[in-house]
N, C-alpha and C. Protein backbone atom coordinates (compact mmCIF):
# COMPACT_ATOMS: atom_id res chain seq x y z
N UNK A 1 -114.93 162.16 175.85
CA UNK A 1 -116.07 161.74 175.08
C UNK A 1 -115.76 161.75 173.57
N UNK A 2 -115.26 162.84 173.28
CA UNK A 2 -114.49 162.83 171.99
C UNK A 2 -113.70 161.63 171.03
N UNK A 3 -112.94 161.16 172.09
CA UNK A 3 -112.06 160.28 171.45
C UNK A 3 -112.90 158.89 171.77
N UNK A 4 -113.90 158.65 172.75
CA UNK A 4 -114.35 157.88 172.74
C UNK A 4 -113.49 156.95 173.14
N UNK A 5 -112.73 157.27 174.42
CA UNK A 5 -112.03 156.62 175.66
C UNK A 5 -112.68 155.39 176.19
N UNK A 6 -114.18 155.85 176.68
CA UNK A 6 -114.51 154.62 177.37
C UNK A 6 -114.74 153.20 176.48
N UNK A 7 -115.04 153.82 174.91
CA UNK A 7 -115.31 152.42 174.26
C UNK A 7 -114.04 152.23 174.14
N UNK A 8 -112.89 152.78 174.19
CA UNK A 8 -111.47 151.92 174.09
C UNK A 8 -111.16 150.64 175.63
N UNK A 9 -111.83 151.76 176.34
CA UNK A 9 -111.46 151.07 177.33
C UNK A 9 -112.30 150.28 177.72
N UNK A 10 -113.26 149.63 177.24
CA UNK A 10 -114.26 148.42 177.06
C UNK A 10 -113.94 147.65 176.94
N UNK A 11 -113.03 148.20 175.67
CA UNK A 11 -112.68 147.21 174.31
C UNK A 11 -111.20 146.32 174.76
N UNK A 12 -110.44 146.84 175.34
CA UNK A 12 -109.14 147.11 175.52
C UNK A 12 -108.80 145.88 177.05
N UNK A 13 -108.16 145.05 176.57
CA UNK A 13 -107.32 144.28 177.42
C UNK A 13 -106.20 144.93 178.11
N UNK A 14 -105.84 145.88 177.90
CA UNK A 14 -104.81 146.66 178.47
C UNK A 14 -105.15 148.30 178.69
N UNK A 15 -105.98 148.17 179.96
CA UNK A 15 -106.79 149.30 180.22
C UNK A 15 -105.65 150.53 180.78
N UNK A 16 -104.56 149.68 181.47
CA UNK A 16 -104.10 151.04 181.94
C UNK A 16 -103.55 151.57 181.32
N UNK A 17 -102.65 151.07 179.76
CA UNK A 17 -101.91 151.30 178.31
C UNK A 17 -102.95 152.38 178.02
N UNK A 18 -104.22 151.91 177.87
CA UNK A 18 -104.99 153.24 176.93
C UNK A 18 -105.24 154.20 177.78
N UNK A 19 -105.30 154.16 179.27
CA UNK A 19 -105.63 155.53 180.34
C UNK A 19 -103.87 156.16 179.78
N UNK A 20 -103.14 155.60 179.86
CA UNK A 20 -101.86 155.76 179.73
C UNK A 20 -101.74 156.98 178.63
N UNK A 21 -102.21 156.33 177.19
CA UNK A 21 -102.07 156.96 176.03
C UNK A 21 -103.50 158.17 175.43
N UNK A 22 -104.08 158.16 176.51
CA UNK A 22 -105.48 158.98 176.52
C UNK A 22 -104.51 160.35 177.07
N UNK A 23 -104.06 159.76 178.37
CA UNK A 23 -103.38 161.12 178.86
C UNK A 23 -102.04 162.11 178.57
N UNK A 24 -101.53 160.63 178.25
CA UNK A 24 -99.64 161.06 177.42
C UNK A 24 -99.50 161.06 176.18
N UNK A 25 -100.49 160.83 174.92
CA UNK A 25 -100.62 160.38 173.88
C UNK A 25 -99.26 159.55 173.36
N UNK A 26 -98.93 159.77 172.72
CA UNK A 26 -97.87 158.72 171.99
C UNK A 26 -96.73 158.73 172.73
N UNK A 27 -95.53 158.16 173.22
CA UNK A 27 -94.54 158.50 173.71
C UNK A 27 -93.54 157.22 172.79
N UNK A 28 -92.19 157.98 172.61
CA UNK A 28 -91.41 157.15 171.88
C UNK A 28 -90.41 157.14 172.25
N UNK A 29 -89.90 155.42 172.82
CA UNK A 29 -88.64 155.53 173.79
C UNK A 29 -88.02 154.33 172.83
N UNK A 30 -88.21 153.53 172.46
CA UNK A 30 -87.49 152.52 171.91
C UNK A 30 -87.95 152.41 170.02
N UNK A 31 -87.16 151.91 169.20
CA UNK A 31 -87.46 151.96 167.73
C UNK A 31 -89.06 151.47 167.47
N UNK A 32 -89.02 150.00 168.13
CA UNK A 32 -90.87 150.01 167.70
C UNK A 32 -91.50 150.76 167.82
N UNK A 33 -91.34 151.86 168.70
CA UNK A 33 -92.26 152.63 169.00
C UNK A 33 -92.41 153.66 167.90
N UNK A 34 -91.61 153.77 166.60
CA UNK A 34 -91.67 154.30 165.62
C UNK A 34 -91.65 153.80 164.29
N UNK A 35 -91.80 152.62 164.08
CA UNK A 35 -91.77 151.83 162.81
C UNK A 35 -93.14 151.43 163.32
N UNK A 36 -94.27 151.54 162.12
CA UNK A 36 -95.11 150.80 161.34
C UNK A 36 -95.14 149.65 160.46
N UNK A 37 -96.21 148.81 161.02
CA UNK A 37 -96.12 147.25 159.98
C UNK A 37 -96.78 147.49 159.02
N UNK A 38 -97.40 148.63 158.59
CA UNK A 38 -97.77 148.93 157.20
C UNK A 38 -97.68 150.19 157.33
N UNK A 39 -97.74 151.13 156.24
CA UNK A 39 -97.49 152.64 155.69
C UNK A 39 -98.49 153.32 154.22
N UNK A 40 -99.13 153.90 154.36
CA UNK A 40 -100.18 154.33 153.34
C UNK A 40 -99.53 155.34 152.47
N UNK A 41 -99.30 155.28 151.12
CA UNK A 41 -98.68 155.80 150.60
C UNK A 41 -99.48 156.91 149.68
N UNK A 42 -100.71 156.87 149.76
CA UNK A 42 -101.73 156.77 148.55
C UNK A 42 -101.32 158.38 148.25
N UNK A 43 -100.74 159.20 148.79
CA UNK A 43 -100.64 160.58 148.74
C UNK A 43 -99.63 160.80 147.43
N UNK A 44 -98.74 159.96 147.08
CA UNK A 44 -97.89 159.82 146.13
C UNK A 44 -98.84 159.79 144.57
N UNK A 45 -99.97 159.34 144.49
CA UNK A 45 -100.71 159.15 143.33
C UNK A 45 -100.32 157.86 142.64
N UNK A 46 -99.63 157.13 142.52
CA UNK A 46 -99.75 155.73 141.78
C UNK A 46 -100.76 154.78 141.04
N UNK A 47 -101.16 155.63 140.18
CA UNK A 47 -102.27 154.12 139.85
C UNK A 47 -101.91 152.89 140.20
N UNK A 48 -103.32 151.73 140.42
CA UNK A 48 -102.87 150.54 140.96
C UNK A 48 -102.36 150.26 140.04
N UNK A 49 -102.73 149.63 138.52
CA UNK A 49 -102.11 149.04 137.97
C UNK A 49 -100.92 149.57 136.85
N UNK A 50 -100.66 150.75 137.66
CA UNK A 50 -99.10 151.14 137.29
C UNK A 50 -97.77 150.47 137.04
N UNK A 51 -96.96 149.90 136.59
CA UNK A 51 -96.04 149.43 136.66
C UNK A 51 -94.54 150.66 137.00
N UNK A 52 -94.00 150.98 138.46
CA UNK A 52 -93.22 151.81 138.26
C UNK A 52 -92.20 151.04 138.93
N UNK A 53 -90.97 151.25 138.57
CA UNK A 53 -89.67 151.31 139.38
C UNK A 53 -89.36 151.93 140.71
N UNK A 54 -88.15 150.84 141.12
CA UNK A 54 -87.86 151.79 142.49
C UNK A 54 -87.09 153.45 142.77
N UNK A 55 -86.78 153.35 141.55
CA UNK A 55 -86.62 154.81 141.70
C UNK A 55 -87.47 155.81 141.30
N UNK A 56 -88.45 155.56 140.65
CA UNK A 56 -89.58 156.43 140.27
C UNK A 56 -90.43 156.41 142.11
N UNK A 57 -90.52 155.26 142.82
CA UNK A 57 -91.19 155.57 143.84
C UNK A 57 -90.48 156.11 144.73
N UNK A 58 -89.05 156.57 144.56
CA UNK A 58 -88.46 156.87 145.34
C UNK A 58 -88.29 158.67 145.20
N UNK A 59 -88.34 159.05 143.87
CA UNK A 59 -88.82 160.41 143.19
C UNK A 59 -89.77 160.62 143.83
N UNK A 60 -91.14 159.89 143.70
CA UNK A 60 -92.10 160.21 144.15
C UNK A 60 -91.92 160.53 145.76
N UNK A 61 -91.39 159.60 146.73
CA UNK A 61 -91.12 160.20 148.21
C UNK A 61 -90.82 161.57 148.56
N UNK A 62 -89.68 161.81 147.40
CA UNK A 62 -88.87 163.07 147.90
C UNK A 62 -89.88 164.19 147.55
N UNK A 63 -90.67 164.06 145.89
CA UNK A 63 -91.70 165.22 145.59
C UNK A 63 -92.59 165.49 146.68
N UNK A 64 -92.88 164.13 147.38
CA UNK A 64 -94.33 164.25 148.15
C UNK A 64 -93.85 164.08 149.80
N UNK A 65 -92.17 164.77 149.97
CA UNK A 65 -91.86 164.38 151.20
C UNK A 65 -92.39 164.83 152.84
N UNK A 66 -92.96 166.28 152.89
CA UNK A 66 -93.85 166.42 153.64
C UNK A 66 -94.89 165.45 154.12
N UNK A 67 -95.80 164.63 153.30
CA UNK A 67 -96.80 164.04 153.01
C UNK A 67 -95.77 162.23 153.91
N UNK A 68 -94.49 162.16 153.52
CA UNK A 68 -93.87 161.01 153.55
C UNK A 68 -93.50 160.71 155.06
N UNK A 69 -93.16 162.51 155.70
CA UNK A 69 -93.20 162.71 157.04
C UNK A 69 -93.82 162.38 157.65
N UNK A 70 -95.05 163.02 157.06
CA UNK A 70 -95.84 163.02 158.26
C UNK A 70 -96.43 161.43 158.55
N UNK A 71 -96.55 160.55 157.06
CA UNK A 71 -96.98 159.05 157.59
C UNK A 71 -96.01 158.72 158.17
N UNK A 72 -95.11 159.02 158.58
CA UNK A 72 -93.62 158.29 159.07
C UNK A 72 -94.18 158.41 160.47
N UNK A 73 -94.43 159.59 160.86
CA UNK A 73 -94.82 160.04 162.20
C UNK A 73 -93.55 160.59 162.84
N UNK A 74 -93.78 161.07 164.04
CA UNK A 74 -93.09 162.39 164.93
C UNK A 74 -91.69 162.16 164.83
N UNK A 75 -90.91 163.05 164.89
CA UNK A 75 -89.55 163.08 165.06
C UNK A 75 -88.68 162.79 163.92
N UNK A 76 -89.33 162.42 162.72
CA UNK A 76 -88.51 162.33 161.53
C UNK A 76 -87.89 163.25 160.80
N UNK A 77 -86.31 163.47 160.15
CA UNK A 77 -85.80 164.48 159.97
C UNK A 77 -85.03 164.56 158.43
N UNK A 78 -85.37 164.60 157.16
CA UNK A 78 -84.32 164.39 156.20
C UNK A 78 -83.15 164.24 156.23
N UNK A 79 -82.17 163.56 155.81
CA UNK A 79 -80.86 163.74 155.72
C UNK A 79 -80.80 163.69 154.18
N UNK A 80 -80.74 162.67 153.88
CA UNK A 80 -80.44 162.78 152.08
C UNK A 80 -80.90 161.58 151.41
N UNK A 81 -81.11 161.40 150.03
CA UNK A 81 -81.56 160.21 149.18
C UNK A 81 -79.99 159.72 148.68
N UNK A 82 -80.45 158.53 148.29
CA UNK A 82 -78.80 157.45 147.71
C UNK A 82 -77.85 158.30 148.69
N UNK A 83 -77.60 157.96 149.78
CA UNK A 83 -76.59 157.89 150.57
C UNK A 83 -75.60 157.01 150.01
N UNK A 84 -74.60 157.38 149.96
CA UNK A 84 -73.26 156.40 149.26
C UNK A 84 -72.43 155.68 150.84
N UNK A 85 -72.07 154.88 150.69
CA UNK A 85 -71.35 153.87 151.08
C UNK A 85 -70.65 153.15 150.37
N UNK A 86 -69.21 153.06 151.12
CA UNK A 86 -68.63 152.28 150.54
C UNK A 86 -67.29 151.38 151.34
N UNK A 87 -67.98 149.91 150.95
CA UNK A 87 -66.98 149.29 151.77
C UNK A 87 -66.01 148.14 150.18
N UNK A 88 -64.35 148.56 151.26
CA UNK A 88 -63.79 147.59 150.66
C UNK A 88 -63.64 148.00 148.75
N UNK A 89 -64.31 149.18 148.71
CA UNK A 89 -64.01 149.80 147.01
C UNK A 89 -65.16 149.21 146.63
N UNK A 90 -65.87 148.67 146.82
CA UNK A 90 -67.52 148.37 146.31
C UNK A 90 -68.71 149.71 146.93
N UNK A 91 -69.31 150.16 145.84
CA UNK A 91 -70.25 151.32 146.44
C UNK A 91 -71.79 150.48 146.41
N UNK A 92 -72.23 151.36 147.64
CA UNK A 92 -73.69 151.09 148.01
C UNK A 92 -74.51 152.06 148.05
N UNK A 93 -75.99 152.02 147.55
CA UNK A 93 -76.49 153.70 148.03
C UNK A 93 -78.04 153.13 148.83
N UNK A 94 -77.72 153.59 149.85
CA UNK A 94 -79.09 153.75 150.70
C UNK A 94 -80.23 154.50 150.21
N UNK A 95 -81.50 153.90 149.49
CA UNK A 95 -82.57 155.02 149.16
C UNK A 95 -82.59 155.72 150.04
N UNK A 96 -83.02 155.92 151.25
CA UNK A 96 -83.37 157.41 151.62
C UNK A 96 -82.81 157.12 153.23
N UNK A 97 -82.23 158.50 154.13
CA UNK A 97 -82.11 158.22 155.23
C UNK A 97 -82.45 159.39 155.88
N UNK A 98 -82.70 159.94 157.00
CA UNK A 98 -83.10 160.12 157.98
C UNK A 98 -82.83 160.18 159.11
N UNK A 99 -83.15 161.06 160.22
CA UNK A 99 -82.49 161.36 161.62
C UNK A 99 -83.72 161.50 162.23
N UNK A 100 -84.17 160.47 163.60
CA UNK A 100 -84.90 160.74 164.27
C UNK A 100 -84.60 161.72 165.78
N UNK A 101 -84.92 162.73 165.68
CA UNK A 101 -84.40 163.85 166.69
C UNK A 101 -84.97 163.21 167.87
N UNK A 102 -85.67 162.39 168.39
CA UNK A 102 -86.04 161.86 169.89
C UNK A 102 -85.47 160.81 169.86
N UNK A 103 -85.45 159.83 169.43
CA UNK A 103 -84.32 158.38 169.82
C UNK A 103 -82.62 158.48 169.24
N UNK A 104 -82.81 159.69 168.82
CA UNK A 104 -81.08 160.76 168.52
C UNK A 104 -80.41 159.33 167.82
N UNK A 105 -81.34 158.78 166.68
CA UNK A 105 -80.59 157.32 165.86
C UNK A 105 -80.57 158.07 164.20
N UNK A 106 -80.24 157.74 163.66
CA UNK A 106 -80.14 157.64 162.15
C UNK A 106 -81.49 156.72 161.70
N UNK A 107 -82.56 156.94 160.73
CA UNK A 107 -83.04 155.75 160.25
C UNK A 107 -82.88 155.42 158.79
N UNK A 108 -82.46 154.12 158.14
CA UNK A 108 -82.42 154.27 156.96
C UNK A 108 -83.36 153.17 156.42
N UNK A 109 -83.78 154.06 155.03
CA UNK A 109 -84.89 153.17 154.55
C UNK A 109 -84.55 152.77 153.19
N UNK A 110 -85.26 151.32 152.66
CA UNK A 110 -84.46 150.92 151.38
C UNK A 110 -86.06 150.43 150.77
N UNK A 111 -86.17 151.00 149.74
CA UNK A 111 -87.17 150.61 148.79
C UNK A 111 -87.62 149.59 148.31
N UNK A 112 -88.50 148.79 148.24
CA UNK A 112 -88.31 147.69 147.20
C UNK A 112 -90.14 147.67 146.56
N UNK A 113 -89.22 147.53 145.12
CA UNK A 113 -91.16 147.74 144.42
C UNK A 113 -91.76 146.48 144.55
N UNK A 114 -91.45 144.87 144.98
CA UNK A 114 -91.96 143.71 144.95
C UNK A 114 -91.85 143.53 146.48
N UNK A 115 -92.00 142.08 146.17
CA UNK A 115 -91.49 141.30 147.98
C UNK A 115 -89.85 141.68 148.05
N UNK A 116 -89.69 141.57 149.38
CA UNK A 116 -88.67 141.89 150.20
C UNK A 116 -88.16 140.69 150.01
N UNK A 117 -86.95 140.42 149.98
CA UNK A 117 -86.21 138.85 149.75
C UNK A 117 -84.75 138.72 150.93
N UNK A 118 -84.43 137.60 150.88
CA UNK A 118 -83.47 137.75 152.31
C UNK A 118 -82.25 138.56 151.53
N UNK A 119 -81.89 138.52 150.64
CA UNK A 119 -80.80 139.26 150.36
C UNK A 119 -80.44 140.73 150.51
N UNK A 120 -82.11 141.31 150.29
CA UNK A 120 -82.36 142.85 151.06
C UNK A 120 -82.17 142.86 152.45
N UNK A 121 -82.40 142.21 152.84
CA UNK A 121 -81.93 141.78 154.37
C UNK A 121 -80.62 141.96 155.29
N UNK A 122 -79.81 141.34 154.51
CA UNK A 122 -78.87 140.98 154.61
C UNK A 122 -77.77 142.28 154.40
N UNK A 123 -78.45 142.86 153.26
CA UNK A 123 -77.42 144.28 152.61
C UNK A 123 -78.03 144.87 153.59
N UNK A 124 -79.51 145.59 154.31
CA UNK A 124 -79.67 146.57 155.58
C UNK A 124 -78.91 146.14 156.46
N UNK A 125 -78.33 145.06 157.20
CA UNK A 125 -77.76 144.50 157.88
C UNK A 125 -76.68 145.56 157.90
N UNK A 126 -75.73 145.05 156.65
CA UNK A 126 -74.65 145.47 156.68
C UNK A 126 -74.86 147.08 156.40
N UNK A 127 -75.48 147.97 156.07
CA UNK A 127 -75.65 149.53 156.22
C UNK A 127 -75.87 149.70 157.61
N UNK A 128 -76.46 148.83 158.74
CA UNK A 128 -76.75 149.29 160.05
C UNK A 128 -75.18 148.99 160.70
N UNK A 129 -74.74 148.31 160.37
CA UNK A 129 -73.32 147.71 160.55
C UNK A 129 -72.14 149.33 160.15
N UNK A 130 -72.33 149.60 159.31
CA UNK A 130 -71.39 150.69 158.38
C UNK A 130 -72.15 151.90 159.02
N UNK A 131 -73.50 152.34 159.69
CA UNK A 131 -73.55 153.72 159.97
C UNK A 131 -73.43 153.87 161.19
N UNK A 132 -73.39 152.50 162.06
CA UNK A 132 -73.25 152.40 163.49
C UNK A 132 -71.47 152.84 163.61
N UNK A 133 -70.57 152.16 162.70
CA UNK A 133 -69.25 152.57 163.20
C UNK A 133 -68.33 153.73 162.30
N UNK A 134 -68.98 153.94 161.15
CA UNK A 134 -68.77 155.21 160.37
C UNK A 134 -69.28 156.38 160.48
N UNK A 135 -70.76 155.97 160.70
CA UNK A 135 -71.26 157.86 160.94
C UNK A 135 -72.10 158.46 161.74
N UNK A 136 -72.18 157.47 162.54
CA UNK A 136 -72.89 157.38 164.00
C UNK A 136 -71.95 158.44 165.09
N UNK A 137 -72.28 159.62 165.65
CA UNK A 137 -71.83 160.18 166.57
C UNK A 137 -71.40 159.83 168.16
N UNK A 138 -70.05 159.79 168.74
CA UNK A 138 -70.28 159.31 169.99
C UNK A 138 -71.71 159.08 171.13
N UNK A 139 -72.62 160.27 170.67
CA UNK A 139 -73.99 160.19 171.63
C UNK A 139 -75.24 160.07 170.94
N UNK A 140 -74.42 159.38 169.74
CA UNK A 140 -76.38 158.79 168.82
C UNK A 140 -75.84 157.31 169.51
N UNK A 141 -77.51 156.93 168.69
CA UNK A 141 -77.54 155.50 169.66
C UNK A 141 -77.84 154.89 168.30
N UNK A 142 -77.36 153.19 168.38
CA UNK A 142 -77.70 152.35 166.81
C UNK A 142 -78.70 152.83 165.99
N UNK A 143 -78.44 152.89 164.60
CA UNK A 143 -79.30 153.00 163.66
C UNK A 143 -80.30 152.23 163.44
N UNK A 144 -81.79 152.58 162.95
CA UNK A 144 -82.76 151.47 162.94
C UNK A 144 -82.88 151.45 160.89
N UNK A 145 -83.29 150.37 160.98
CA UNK A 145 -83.57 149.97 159.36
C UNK A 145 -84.89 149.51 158.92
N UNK A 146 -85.25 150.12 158.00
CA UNK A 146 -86.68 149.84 157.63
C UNK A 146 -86.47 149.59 155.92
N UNK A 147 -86.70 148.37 155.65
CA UNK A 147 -86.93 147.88 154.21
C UNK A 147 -88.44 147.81 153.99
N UNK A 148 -89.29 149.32 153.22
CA UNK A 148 -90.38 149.29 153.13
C UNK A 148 -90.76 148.57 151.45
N UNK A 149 -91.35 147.38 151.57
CA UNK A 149 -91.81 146.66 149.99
C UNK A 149 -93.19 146.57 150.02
N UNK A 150 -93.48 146.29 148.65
CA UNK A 150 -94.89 146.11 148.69
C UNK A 150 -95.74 145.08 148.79
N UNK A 151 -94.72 144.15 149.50
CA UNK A 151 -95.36 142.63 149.87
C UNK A 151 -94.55 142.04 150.91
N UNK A 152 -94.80 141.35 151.30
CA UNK A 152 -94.09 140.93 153.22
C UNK A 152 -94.41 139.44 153.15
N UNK A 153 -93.44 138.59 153.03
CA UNK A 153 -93.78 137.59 153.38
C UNK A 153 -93.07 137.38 155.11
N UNK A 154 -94.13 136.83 155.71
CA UNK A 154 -93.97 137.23 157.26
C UNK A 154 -92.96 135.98 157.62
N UNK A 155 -93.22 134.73 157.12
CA UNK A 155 -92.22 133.75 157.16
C UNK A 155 -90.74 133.78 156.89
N UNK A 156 -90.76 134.58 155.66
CA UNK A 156 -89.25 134.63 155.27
C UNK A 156 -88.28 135.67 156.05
N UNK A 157 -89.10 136.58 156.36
CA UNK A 157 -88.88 137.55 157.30
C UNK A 157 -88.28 137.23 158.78
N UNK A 158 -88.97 136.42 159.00
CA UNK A 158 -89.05 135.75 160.48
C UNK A 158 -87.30 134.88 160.21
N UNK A 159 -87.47 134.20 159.59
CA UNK A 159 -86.33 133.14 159.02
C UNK A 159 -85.28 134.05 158.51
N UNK A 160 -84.97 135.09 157.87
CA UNK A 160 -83.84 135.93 157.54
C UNK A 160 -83.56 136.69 158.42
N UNK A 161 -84.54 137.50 159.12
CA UNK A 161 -83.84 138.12 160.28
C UNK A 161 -83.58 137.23 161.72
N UNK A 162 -83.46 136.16 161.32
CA UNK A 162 -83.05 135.59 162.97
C UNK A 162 -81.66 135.43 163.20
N UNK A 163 -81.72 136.25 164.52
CA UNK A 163 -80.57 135.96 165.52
C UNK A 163 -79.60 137.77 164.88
N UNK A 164 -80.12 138.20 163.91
CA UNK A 164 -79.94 139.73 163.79
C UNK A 164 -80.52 140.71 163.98
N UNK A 165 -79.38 142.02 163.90
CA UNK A 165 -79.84 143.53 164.86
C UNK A 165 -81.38 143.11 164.89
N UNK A 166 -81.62 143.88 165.94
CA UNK A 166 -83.15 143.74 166.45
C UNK A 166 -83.75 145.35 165.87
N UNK A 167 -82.95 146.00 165.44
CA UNK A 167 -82.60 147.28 165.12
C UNK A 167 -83.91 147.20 163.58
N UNK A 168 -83.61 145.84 162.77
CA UNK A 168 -84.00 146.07 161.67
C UNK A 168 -85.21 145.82 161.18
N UNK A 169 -86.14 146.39 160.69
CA UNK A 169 -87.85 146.16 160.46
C UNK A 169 -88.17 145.76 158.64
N UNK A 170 -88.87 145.09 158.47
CA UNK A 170 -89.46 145.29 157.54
C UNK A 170 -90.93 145.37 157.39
N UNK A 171 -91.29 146.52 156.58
CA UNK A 171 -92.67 146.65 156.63
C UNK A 171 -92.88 146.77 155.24
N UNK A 172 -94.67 146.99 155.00
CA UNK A 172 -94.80 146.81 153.47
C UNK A 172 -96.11 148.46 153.49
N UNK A 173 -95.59 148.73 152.25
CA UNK A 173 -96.55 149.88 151.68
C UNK A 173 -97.87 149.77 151.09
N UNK A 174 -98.71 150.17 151.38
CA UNK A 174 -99.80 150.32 150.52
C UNK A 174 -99.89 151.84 149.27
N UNK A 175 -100.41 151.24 148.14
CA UNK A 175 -100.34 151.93 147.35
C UNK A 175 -102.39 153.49 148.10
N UNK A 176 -102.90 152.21 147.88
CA UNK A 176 -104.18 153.21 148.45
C UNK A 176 -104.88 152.28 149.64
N UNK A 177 -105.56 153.13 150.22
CA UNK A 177 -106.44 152.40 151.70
C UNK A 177 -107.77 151.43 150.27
N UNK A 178 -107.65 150.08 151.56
CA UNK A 178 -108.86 149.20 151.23
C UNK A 178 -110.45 149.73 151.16
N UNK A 179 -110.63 149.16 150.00
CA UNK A 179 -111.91 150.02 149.49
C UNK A 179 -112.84 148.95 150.86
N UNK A 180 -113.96 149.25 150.97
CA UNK A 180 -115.27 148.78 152.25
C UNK A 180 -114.69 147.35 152.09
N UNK A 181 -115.27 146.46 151.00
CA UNK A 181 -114.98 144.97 151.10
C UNK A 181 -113.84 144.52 151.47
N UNK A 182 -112.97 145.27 151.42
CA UNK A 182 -111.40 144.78 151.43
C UNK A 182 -111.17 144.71 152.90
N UNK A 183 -111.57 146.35 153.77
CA UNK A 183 -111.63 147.06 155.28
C UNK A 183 -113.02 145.86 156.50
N UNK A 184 -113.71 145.28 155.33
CA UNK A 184 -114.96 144.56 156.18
C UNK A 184 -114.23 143.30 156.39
N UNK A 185 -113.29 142.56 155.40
CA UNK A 185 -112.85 141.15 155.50
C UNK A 185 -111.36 141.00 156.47
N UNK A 186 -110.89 142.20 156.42
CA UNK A 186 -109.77 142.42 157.58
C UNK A 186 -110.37 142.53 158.96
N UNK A 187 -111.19 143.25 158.83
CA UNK A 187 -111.78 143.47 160.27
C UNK A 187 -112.44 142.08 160.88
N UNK A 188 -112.70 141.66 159.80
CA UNK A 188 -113.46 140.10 160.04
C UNK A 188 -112.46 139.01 160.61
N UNK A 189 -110.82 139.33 160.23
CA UNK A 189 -110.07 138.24 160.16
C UNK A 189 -109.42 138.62 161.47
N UNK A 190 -109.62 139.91 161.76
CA UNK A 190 -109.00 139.84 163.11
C UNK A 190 -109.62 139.54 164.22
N UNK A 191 -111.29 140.17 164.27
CA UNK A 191 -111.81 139.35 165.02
C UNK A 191 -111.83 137.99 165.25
N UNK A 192 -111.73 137.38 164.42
CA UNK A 192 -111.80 135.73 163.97
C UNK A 192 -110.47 135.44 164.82
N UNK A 193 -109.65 136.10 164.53
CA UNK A 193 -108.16 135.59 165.38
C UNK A 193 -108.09 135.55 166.66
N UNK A 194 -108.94 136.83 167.42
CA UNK A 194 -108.90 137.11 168.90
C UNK A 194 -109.75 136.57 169.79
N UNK A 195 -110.36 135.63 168.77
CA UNK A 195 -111.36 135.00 169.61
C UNK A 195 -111.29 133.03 169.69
């Protein structure tokens, strides 16, 4: 009654998924099952019309990294910020990476304070490429990649990652949750879609 099961399951085209997740709550066997298409950041403090850099939001992660965890959700584990890489005598640094202790993968995440562009793309590529055969343990399994920006174009996305690792996500951050008007016209647009 609590969780208000039966209105899920009213609601819900996939009744036995939510009896499923009523009883087992979350279970995480494959990477989607741990990447988010958006991430609420608002715990960091940013004014909106702040102008900061990617390394100031990336300061901000590590100050407020508890807080960074826990939106990440279960099983996330620090490893270190600017991870160095280096291929071929050219250095690379991974903003921040990570060990998920249940899918026993590495995750690495790369910042970006604007839109995501294919060339960010392209460089996670090649870090999932370099931690899969450099620092990946005989019994971890591929690394997943998350380029979190603060704008997503879903097209270009679609078009840069095709026909690569399936491994790699991009999602976008919110600085703070949508004030009522913002939360009423989303809710509006999805209904509008499902129907």
């Amino acid at each position: 009654m609590n969780s208000a099961l039966y209105l899920r399951l009213a609601s819900s085209k996939d009744k036995d998924g939510v009896l499923a997740l009523a009883k087992d709550g979350v279970t995480i066997h494959k990477p989607e099952d741990v990447v988010k298409d958006s991430y609420t950041l608002e715990f960091l403090g940013i004014p909106e019309d702040y102008h900061f850099s990617e390394t100031e939001l990336e300061q901000r992660i590590i100050d407020h990294l508890q807080m960074f965890l826990l939106e990440m959700g279960k099983g996330f584990t620090f490893v270190k910020r600017q991870y160095p890489i280096t291929v071929n005598n050219r250095h690379y640094h991974c903003d921040l990476v990570f060990y998920h202790r249940i899918l026993k993968c590495f995750v690495l995440i790369d910042l970006k304070r604007d839109a995501v562009q294919h060339e960010d793309i392209g460089q996670m590529n090649m870090y999932l490429g370099y931690f899969a055969t450099e620092e990946n343990m005989p019994d971890d399994n591929p690394p997943i990649g998350i380029i979190l920006s603060h704008y997503k174009d879903d097209l270009l996305v679609e078009y840069a990652t095709y026909g690569i690792n399936t491994n790699l996500f991009v999602s976008k951050y919110e600085l703070y949750l949508p004030n009522k008007d913002q939360l009423k016209q989303i809710v509006e647009k999805i209904v509008d879609t499902k129907e």
